[in-house]
Structures are given as structure tokens and as C-alpha cells.
N, C-alpha and C. Protein backbone atom coordinates (compact mmCIF):
# COMPACT_ATOMS: atom_id res chain seq x y z
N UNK A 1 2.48 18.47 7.40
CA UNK A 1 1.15 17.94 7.50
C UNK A 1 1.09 16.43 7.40
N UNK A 2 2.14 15.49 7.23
CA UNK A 2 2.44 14.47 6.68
C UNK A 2 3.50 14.05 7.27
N UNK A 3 3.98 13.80 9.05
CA UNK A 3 4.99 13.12 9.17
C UNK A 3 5.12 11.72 8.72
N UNK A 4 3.98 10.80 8.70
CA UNK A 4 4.62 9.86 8.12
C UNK A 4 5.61 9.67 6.96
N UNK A 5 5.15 10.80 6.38
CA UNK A 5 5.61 10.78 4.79
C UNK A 5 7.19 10.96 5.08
N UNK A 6 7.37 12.21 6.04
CA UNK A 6 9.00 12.65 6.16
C UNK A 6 9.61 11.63 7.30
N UNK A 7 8.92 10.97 8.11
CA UNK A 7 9.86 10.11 8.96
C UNK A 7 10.09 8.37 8.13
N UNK A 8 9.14 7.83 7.22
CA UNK A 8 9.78 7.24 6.02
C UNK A 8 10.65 7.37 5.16
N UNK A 9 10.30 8.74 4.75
CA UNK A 9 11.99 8.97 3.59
C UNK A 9 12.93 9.04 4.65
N UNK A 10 13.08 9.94 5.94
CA UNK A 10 14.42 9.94 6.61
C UNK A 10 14.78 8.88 7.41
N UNK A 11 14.18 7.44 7.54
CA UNK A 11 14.46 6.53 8.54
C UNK A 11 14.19 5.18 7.31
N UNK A 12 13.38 4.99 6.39
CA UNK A 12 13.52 4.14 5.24
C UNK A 12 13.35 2.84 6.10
N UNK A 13 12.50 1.65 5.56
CA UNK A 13 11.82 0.42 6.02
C UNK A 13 10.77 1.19 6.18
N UNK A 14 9.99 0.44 7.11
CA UNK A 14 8.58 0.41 7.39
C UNK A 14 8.47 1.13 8.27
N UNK A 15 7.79 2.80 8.65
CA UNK A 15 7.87 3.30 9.30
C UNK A 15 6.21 3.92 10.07
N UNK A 16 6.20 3.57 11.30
CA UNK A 16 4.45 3.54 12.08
C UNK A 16 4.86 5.42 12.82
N UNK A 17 4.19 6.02 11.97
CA UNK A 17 4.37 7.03 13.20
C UNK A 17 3.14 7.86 13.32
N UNK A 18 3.21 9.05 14.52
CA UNK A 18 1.89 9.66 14.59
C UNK A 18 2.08 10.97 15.82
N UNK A 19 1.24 11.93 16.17
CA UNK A 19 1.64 13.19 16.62
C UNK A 19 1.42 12.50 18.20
N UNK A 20 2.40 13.39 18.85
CA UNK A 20 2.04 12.75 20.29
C UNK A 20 0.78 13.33 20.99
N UNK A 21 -0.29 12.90 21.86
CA UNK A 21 -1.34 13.61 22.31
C UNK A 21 -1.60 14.87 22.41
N UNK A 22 -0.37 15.92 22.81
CA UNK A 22 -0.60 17.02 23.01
C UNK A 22 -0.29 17.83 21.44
N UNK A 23 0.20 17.34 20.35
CA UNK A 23 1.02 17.54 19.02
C UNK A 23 1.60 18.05 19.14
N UNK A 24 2.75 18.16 20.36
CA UNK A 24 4.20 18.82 20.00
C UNK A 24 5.49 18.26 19.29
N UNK A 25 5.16 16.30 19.17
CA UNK A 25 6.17 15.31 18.84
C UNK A 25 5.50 14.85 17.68
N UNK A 26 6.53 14.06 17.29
CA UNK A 26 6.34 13.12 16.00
C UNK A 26 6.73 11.67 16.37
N UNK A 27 5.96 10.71 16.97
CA UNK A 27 6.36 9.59 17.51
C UNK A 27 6.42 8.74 16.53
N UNK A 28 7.42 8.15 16.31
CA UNK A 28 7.95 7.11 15.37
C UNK A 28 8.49 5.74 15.92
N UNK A 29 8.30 4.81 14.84
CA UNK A 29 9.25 3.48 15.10
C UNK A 29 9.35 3.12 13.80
N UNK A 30 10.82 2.04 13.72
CA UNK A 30 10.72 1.55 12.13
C UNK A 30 10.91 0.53 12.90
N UNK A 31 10.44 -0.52 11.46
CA UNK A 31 9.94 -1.69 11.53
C UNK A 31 11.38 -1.99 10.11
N UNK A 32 11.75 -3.26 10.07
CA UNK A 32 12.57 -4.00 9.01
C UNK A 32 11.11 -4.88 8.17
N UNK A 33 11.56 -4.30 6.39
CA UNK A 33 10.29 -4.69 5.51
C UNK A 33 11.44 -6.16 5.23
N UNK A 34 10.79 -7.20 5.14
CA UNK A 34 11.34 -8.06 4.44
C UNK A 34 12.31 -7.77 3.03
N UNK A 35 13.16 -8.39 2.79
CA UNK A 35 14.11 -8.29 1.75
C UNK A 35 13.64 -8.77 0.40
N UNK A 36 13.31 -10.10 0.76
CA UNK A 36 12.10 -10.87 -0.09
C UNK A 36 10.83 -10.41 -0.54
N UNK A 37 10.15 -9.90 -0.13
CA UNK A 37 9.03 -9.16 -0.45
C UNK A 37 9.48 -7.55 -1.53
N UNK A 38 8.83 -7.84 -2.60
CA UNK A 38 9.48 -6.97 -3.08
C UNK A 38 7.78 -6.07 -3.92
N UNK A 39 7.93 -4.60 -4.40
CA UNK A 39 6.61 -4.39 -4.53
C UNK A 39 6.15 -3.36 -5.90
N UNK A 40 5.59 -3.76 -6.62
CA UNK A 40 5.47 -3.24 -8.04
C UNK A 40 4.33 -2.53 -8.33
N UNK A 41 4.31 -1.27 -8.56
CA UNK A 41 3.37 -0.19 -8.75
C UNK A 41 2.75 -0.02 -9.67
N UNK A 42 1.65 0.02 -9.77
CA UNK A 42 0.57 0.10 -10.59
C UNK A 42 0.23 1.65 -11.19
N UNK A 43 1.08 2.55 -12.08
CA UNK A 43 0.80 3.70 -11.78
C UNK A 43 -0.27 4.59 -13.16
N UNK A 44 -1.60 4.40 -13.32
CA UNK A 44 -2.15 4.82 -13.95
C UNK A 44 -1.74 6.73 -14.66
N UNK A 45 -2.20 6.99 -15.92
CA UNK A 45 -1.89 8.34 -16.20
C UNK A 45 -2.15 9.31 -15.60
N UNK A 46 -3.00 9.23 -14.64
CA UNK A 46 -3.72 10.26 -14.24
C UNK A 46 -3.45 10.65 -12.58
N UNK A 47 -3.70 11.65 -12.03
CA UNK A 47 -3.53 11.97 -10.23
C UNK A 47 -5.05 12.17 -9.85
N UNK A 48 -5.57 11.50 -8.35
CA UNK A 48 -6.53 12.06 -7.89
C UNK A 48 -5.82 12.94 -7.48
N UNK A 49 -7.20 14.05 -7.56
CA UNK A 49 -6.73 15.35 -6.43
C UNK A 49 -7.42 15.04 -5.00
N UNK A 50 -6.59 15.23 -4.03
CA UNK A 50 -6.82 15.13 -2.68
C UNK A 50 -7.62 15.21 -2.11
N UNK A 51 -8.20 16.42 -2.28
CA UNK A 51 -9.68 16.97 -1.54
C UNK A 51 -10.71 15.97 -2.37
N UNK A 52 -11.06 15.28 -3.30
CA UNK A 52 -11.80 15.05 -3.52
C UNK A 52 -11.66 13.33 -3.40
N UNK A 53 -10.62 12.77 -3.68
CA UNK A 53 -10.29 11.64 -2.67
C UNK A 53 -10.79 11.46 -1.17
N UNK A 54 -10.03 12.35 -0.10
CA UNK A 54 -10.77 12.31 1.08
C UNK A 54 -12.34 13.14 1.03
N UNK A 55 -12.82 13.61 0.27
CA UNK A 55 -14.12 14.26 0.41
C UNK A 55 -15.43 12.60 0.15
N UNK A 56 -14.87 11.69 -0.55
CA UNK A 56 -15.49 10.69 -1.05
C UNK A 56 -15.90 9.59 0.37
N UNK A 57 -15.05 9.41 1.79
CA UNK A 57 -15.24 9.23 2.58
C UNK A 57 -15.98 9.30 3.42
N UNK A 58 -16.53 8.60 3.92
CA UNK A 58 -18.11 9.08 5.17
C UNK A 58 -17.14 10.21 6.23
N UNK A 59 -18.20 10.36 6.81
CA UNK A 59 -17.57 11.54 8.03
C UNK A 59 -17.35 10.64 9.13
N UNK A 60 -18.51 9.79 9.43
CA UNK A 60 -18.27 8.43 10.40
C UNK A 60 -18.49 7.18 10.21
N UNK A 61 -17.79 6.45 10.97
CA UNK A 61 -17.49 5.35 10.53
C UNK A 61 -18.15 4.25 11.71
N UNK A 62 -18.92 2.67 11.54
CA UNK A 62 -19.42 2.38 12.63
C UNK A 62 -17.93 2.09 13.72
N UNK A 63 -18.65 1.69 14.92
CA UNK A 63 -17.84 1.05 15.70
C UNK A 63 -16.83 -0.14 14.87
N UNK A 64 -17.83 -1.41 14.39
CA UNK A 64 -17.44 -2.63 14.21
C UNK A 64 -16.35 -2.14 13.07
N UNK A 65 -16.62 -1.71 11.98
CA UNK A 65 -15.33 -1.36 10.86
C UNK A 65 -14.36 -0.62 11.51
N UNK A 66 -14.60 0.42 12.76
CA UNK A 66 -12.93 0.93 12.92
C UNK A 66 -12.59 -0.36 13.76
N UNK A 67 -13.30 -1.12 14.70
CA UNK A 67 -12.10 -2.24 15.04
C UNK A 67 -11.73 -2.90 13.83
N UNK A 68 -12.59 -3.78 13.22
CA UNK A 68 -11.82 -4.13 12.02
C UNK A 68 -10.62 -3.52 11.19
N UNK A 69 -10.86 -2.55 11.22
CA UNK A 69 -9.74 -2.00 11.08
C UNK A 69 -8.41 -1.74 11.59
N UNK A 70 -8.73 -1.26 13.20
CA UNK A 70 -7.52 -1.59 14.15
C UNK A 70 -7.19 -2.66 14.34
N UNK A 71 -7.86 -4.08 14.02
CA UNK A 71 -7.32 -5.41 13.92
C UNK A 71 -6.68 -5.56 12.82
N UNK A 72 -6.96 -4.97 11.45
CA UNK A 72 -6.01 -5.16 10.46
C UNK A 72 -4.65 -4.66 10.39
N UNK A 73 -4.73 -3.30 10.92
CA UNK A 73 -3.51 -2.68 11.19
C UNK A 73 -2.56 -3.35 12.43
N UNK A 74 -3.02 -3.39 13.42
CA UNK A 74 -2.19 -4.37 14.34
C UNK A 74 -1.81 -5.94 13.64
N UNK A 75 -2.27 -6.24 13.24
CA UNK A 75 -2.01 -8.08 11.94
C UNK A 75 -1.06 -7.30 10.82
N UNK A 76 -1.40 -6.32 10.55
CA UNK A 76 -0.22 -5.98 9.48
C UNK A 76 1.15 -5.90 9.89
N UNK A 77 1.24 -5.16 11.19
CA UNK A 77 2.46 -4.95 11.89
C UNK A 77 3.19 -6.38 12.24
N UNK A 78 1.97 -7.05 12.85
CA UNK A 78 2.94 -8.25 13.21
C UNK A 78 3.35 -9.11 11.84
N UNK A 79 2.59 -9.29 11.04
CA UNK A 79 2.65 -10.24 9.78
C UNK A 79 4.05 -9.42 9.48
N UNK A 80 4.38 -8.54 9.46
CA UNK A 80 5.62 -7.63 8.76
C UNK A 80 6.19 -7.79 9.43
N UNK A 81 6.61 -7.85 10.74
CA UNK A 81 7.56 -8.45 11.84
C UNK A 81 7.94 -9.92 12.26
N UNK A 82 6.87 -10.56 11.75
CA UNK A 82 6.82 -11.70 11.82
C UNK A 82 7.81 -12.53 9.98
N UNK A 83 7.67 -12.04 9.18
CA UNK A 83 7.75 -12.42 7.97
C UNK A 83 6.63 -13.52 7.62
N UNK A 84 5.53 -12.79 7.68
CA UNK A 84 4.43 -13.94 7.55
C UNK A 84 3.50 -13.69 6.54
N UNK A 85 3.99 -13.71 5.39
CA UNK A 85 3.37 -13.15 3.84
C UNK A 85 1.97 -14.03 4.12
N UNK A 86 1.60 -15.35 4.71
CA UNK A 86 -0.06 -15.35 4.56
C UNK A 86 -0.66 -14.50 5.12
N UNK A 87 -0.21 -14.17 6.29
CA UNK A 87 -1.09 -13.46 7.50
C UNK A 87 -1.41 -12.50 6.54
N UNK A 88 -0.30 -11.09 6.00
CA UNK A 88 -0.03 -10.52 5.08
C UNK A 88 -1.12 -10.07 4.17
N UNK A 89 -1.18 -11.04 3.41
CA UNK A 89 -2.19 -11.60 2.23
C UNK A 89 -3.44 -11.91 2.64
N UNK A 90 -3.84 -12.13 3.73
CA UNK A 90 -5.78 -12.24 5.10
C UNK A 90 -5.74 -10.87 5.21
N UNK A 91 -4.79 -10.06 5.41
CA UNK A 91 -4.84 -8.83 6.03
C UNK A 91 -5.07 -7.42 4.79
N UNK A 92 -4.48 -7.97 4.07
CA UNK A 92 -4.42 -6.84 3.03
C UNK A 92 -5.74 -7.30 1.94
N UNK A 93 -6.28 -8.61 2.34
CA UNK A 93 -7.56 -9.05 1.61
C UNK A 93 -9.22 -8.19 2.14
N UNK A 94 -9.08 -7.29 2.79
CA UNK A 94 -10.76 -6.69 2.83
C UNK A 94 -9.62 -5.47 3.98
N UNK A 95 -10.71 -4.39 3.41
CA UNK A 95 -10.54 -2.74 4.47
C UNK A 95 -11.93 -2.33 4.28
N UNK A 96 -12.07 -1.83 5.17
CA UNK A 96 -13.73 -0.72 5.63
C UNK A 96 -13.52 0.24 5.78
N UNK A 97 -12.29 1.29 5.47
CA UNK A 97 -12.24 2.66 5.81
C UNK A 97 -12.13 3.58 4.66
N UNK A 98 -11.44 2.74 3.59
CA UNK A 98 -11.29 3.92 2.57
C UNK A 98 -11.27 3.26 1.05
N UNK A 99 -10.81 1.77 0.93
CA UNK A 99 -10.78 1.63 -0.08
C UNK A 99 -12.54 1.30 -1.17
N UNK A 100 -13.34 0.82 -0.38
CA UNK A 100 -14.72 0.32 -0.67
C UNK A 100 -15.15 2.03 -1.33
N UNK A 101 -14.63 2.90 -0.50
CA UNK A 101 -15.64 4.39 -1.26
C UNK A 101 -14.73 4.77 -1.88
N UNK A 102 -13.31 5.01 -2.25
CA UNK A 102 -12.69 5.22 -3.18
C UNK A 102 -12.34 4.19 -4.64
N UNK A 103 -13.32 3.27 -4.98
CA UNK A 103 -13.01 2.04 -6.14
C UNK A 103 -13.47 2.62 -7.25
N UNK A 104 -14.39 3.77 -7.02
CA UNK A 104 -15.31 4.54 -8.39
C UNK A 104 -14.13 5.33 -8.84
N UNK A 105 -13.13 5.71 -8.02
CA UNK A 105 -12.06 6.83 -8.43
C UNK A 105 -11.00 6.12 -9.01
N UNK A 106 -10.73 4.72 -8.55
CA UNK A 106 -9.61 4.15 -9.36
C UNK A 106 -9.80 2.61 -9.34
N UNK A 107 -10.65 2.52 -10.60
CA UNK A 107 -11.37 1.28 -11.09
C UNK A 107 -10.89 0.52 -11.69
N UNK A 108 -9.28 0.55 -11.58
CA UNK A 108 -8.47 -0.38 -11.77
C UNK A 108 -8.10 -1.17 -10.56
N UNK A 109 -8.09 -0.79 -9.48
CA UNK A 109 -7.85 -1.66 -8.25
C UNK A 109 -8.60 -2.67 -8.38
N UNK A 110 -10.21 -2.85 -8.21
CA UNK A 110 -10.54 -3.81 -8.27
C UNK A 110 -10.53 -5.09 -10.06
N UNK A 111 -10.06 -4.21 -10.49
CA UNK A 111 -9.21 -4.80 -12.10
C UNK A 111 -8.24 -6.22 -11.44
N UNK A 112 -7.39 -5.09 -10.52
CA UNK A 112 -6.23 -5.91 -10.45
C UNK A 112 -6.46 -7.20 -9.82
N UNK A 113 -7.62 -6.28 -8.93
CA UNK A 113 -7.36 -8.12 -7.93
C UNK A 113 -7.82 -9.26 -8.83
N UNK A 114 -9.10 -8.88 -9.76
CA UNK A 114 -9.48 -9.78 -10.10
C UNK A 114 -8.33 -10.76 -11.31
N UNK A 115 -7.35 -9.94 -11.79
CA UNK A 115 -6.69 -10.17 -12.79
C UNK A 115 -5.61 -10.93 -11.74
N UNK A 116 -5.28 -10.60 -10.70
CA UNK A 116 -4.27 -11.54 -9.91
C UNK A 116 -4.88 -12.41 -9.15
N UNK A 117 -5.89 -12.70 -9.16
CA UNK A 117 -6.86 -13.60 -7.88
C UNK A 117 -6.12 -14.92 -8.02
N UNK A 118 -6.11 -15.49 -9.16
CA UNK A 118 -5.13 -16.99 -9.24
C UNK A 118 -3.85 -16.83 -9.06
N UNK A 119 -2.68 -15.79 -8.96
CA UNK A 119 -1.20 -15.29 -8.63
C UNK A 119 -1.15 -15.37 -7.15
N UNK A 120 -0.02 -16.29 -7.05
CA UNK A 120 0.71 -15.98 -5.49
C UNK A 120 1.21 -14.75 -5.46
N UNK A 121 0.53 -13.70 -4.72
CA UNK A 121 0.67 -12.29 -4.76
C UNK A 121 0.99 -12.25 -3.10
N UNK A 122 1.25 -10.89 -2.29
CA UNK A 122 0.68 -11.42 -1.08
C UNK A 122 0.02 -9.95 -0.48
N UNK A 123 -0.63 -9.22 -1.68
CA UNK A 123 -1.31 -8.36 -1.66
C UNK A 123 -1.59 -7.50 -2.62
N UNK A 124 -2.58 -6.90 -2.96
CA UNK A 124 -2.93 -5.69 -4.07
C UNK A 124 -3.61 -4.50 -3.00
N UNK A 125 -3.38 -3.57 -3.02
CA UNK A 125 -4.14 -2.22 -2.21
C UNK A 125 -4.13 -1.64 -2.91
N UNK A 126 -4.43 0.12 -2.65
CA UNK A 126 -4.01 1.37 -3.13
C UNK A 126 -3.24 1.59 -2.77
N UNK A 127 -2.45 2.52 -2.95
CA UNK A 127 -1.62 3.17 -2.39
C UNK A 127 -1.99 4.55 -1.93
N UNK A 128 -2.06 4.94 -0.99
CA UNK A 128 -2.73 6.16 -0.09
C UNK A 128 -3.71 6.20 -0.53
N UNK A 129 -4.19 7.31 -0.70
CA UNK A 129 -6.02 7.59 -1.34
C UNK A 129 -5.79 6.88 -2.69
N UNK A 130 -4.76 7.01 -3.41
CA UNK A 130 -4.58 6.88 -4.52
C UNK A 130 -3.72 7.59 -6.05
N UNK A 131 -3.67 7.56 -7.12
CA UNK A 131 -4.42 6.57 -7.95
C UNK A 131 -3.36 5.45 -8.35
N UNK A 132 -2.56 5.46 -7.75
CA UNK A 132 -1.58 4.53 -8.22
C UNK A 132 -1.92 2.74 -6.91
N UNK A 133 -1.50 1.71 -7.67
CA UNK A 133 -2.08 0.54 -7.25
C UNK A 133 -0.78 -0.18 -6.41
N UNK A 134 -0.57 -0.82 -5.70
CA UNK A 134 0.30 -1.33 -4.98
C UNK A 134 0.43 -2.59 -4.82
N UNK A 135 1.35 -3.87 -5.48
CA UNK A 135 1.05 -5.46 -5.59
C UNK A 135 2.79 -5.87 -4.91
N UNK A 136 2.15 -6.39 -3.55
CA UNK A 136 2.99 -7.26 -2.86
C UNK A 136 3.80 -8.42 -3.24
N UNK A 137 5.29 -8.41 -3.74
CA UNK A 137 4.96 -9.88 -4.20
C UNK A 137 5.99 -10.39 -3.54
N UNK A 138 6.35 -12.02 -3.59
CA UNK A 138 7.66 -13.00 -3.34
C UNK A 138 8.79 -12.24 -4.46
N UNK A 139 9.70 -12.22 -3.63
CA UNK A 139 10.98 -12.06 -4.95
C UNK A 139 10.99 -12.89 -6.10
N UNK A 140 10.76 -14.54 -5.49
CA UNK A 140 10.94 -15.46 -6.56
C UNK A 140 9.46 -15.33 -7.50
N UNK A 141 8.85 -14.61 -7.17
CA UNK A 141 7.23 -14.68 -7.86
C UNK A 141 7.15 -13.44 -9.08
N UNK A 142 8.53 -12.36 -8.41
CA UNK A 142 8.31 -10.79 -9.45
C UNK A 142 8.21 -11.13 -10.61
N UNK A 143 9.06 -11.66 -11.48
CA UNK A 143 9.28 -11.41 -13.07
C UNK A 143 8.07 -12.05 -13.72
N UNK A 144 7.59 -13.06 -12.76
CA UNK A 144 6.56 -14.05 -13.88
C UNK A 144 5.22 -12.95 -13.44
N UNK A 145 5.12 -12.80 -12.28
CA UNK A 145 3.65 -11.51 -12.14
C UNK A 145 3.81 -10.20 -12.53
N UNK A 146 5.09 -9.49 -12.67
CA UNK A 146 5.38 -8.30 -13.61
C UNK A 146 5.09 -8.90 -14.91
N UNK A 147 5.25 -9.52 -15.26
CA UNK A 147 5.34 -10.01 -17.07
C UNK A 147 3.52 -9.97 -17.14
N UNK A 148 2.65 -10.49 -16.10
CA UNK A 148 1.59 -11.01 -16.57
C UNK A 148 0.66 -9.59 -16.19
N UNK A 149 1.18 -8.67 -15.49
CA UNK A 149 1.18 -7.12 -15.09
C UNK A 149 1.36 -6.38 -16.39
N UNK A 150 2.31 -6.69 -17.24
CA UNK A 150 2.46 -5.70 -18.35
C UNK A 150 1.67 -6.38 -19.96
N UNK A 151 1.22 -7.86 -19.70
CA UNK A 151 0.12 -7.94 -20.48
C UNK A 151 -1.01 -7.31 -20.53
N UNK A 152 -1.29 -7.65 -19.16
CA UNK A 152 -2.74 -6.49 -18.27
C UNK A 152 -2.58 -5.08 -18.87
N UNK A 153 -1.22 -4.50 -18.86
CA UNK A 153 -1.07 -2.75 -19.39
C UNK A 153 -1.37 -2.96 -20.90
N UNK A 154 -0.87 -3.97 -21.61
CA UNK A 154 -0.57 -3.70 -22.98
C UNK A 154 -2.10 -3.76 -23.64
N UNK A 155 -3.10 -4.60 -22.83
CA UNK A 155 -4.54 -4.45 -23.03
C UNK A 155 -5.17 -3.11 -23.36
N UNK A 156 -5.01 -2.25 -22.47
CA UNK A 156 -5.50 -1.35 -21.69
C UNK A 156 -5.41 -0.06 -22.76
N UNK A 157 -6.47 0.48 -22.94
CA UNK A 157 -7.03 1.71 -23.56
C UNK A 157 -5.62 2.66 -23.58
N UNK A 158 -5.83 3.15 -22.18
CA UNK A 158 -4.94 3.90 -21.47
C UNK A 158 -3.55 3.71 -21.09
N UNK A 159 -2.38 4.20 -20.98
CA UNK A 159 -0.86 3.58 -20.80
C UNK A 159 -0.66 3.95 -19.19
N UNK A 160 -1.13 2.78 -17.93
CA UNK A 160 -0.50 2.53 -17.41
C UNK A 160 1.24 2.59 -17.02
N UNK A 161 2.10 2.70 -16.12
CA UNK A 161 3.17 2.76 -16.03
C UNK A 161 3.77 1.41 -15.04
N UNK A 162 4.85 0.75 -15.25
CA UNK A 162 4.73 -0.29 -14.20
C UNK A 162 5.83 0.14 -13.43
N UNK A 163 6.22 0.37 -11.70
CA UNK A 163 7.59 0.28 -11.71
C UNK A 163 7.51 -0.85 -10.44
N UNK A 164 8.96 -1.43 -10.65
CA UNK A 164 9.12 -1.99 -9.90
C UNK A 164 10.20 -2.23 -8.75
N UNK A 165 9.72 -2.12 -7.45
CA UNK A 165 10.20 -1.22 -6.42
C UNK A 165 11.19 -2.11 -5.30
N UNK A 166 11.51 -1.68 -4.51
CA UNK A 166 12.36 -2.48 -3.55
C UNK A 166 12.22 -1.36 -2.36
N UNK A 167 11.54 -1.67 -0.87
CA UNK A 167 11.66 -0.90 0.31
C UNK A 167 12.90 -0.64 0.54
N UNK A 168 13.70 1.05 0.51
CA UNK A 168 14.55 1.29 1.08
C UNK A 168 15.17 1.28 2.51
N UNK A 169 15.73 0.40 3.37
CA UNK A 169 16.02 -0.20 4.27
C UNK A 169 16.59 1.41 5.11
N UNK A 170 17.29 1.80 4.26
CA UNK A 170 18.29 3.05 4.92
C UNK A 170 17.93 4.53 5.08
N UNK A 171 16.90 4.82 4.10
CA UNK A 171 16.45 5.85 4.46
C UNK A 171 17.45 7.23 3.94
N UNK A 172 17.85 8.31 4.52
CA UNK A 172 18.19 9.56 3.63
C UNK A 172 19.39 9.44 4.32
N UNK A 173 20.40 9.39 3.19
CA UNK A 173 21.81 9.58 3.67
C UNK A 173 22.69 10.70 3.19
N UNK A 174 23.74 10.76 3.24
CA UNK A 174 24.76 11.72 3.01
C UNK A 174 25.68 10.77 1.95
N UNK A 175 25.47 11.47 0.65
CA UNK A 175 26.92 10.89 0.23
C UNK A 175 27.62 11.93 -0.80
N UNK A 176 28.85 11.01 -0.69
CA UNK A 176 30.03 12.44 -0.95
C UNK A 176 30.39 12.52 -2.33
């Protein structure tokens, strides 16, 4: 139900894929994630459940927000091909499809941005519907914005989890 999900773990980097018109294929491409860019997870205690994640969504959406949207996603691709962490960082700065009606469900996202708004970051999102948070950063930028990431946790009512991640380039291998 989820090729993206299985043509990422088995091909690893950045992977665009989607069913072919008629849905007999799984059309894929990988993309190379920068080396430098490295990305640290925001992972609250708790799981949305699915159905009620996508149930929170309009049914339709106007014209002008899905282009906006297909303009963000096409700028994402190139900014990631390009190695162009500003573009990056314009691009991953405003969405109209899912994150604006899912912020009541994980009201730490908009926490974060505001808590990184002064950090050379070169993005904060969700991560899928959610509930876990997703922060883009420079390699040379991780330790000092993880450190100021696990002040942010040590605040916090609730125990947050931090990890911090590196895009697997290679994807699912065989070893002996």
C-alpha cells in the first residue's frame, strides 16, 4: 500500500516514486541526499493513528494550493539535486496540503519552528502525517542545534526522544 516506503528502504537516498497509470508498476527514481545535510528526529511519546491523521484533511483542495504545492515539490527535487540548502529552507518554509490541518495533532511542530526560527536549520516538517518532527540540518551546524534540541526536550512535561540520523545512501543489502 506504500511503495514509496519499500522502494526507499530497498534503493536508500532519496527516493520519488509512484504507481504507473494503469497500477500495474511501481515507477521509481533515486535521487543522491547530500552527505552534508544530515537530519535529527523529533520523536514525541506518543503515535497518531492513521485514519484519523488522514481523516483531519479536507476532501478538496483549491486549485492555487495544489500548484503551490506541485511547485514545492518540483523546488524540493531540484534544491536536493542541486545541493541548494537555501532553496531547501524557501521550500520546506510553508505547505497547504497537510501540515496547516494536522498542527492540532502534533503541537510541537509548530514549537519547533518557533524554537529554531534564529538556527541555521535548513528545515523543520513532519514527518509523514506524523507524530514525529523532522529538522534538516548542516553537518557543521548538528551538535550545537542537537544540544539546543535537547534543552527544548529537557523543558518539556513529556519525554520527547531525539535521534539523530544520516540518509542511507545504499539501501538493503546482503551481508555475510
Amino acid at each position: 500500500g506504500h511503495p514509496e516506503t519499500l522502494a526507499a528502504s530497498l534503493l536508500g537516498g532519496l527516493v520519488v516514486s509512484g504507481l504507473s497509470s494503469d497500477g500495474t508498476m511501481v515507477l521509481t527514481e533515486k535521487l543522491a541526499w547530500p552527505s552534508d545535510w544530515g537530519i535529527l528526529a523529533v520523536v514525541p511519546p506518543y503515535n497518531l493513528n492513521t485514519p484519523l491523521a488522514r481523516a483531519v484533511l479536507p476532501k478538496e483542495v483549491s486549485l492555487a494550493d495544489a500548484t503551490f504545492n506541485m511547485q514545492r515539490t518540483s523546488l524540493f527535487l531540484a534544491a536536493v539535486s542541486n545541493h541548494d540548502a537555501a532553496m531547501l529552507k524557501q521550500v520546506l518554509s510553508d505547505d497547504r496540503l497537510h501540515e496547516p490541518f494536522r498542527n492540532h495533532l502534533v503541537p510541537h511542530l509548530q514549537e519547533l519552528r518557533r524554537e529554531l526560527a534564529d538556527e541555521d536549520t535548513i528545515g523543520c516538517v513532519l514527518s509523514g502525517a506524523g507524530s514525529s518532527v523532522l529538522v534538516l540540518v548542516h553537518a557543521r551546524d548538528t551538535e550545537r542545534i542537537k544540544g539546543g534540541l535537547i534543552k527544548w526536550r529537557d523543558r518539556k512535561a513529556i519525554q520527547y526522544r531525539l535521534l539523530d540520523l544520516q540518509c542511507d545512501s545504499q539501501g538493503l543489502r546482503h551481508i555475510d
